[in-house]
C-alpha atoms as a PDB file:
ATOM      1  CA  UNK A   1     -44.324 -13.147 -14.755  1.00  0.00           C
ATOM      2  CA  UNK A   2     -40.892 -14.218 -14.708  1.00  0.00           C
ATOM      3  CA  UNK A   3     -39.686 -12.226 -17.435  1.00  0.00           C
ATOM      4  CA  UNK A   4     -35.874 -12.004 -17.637  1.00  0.00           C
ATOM      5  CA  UNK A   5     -34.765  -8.407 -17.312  1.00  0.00           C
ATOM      6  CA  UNK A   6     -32.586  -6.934 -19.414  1.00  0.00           C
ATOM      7  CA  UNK A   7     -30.601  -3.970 -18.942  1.00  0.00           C
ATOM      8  CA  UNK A   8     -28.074  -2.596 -21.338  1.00  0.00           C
ATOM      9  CA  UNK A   9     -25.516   0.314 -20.962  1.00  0.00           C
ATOM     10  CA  UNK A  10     -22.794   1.149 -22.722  1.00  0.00           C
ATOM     11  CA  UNK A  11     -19.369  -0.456 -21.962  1.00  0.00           C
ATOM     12  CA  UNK A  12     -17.952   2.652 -21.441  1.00  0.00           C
ATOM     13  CA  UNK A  13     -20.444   4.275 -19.055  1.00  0.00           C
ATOM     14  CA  UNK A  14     -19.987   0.839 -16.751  1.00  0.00           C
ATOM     15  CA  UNK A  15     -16.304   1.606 -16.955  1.00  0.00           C
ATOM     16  CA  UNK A  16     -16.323   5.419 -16.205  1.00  0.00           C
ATOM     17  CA  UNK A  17     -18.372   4.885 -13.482  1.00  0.00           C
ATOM     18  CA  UNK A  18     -15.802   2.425 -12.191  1.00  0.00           C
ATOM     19  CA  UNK A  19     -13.423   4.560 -12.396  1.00  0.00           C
ATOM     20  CA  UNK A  20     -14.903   7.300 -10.814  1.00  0.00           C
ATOM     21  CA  UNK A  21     -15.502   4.902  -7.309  1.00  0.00           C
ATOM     22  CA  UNK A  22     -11.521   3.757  -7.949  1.00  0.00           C
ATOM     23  CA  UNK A  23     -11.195   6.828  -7.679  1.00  0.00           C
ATOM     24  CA  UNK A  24     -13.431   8.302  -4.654  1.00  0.00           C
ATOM     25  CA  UNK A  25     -11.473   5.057  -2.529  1.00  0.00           C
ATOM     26  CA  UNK A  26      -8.491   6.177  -3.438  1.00  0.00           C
ATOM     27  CA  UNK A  27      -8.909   9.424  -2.171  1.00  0.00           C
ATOM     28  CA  UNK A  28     -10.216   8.169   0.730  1.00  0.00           C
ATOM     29  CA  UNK A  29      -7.272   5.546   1.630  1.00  0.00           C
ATOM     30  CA  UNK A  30      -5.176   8.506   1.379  1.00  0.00           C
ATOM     31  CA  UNK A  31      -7.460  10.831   3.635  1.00  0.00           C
ATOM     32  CA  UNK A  32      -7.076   7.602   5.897  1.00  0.00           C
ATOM     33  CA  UNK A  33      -3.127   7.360   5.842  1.00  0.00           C
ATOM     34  CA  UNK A  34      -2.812  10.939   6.381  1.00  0.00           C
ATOM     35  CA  UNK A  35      -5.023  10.542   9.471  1.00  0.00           C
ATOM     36  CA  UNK A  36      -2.881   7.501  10.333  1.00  0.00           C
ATOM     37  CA  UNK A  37       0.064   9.758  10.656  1.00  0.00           C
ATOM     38  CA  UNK A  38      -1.382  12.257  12.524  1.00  0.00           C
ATOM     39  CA  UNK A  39      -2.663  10.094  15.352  1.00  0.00           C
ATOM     40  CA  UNK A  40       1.249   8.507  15.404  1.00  0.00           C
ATOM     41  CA  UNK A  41       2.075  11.729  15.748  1.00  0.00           C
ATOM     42  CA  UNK A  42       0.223  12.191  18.944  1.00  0.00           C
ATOM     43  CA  UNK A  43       0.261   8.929  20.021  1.00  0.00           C
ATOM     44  CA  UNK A  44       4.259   9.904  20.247  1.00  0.00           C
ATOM     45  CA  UNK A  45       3.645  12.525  22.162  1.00  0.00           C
ATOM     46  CA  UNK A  46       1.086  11.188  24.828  1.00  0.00           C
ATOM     47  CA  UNK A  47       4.180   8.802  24.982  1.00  0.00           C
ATOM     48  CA  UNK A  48       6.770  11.363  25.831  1.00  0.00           C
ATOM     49  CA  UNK A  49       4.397  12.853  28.272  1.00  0.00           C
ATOM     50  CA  UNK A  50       3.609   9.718  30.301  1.00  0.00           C
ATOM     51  CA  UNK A  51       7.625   8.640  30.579  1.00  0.00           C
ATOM     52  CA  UNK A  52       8.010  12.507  31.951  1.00  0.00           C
ATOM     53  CA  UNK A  53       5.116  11.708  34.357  1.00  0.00           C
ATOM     54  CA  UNK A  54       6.590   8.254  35.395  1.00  0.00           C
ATOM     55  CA  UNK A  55       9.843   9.823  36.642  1.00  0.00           C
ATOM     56  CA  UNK A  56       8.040  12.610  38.305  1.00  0.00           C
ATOM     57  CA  UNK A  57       6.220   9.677  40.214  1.00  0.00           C
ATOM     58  CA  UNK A  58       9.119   7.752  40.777  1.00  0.00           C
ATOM     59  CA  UNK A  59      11.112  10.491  42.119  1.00  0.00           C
ATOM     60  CA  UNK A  60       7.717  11.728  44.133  1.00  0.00           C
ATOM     61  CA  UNK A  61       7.324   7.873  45.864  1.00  0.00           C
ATOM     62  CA  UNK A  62      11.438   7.320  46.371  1.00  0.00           C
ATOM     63  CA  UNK A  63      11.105  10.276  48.342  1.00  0.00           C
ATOM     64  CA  UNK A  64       8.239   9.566  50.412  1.00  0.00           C
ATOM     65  CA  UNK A  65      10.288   6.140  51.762  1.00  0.00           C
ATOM     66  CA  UNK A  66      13.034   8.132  52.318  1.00  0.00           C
ATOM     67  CA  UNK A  67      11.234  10.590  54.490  1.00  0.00           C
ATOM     68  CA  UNK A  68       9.389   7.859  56.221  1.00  0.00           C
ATOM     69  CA  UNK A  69      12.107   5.387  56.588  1.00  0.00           C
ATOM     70  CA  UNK A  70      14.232   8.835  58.167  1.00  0.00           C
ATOM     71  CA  UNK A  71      11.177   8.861  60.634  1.00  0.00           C
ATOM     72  CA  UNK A  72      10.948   5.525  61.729  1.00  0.00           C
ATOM     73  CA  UNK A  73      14.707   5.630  62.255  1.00  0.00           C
ATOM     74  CA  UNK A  74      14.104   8.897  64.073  1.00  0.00           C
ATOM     75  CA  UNK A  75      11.248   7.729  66.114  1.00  0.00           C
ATOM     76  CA  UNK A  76      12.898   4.378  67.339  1.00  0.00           C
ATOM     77  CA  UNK A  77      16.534   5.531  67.770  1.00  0.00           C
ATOM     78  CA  UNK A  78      16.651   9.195  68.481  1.00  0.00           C
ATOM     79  CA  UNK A  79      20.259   9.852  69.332  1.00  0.00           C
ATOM     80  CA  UNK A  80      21.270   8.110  65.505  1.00  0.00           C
ATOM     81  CA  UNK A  81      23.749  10.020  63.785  1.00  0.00           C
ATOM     82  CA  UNK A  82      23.730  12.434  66.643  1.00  0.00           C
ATOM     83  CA  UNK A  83      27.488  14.160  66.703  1.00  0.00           C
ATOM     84  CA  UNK A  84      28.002  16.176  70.139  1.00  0.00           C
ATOM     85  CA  UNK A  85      29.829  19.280  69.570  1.00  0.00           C
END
């Protein structure tokens, strides 16, 4: 029942096939580095994008509180910065 098993095959075939999955993962950790770059790539540019946006919201909010603060001022002393002619 508990007969050992014995499997033989050649030296070279265990080697070749080795070889060939050394192979395949080498191809893939390239495949992998080259997709790497790519999303750096992006990931740069999504970048880039969102420091545009943050200036355009900056800018958008400063002047907002200038146009409110003008307001207030407005509302609560009307003759400010009134020159008569």
């Amino acid at each position: 029942m508990n007969e050992p098993v014995t499997v033989t095959y050649s030296l070279e075939d265990v080697f070749k096939r080795v070889e060939d999955k050394l192979d395949t993962l080498q191809k893939d950790v390239t495949d992998l580095k080259v997709e790497m770059t790519e999303v750096k790539t992006e990931v740069k540019g999504i970048n880039k994008r969102l420091d545009s946006q943050e200036f355009i919201n900056r800018s958008v909010a400063i002047g907002v509180i200038v146009t409110l603060l003008s307001g207030v001022i407005k509302l609560f002393f009307p003759n400010f910065l009134n020159i008569p002619h």
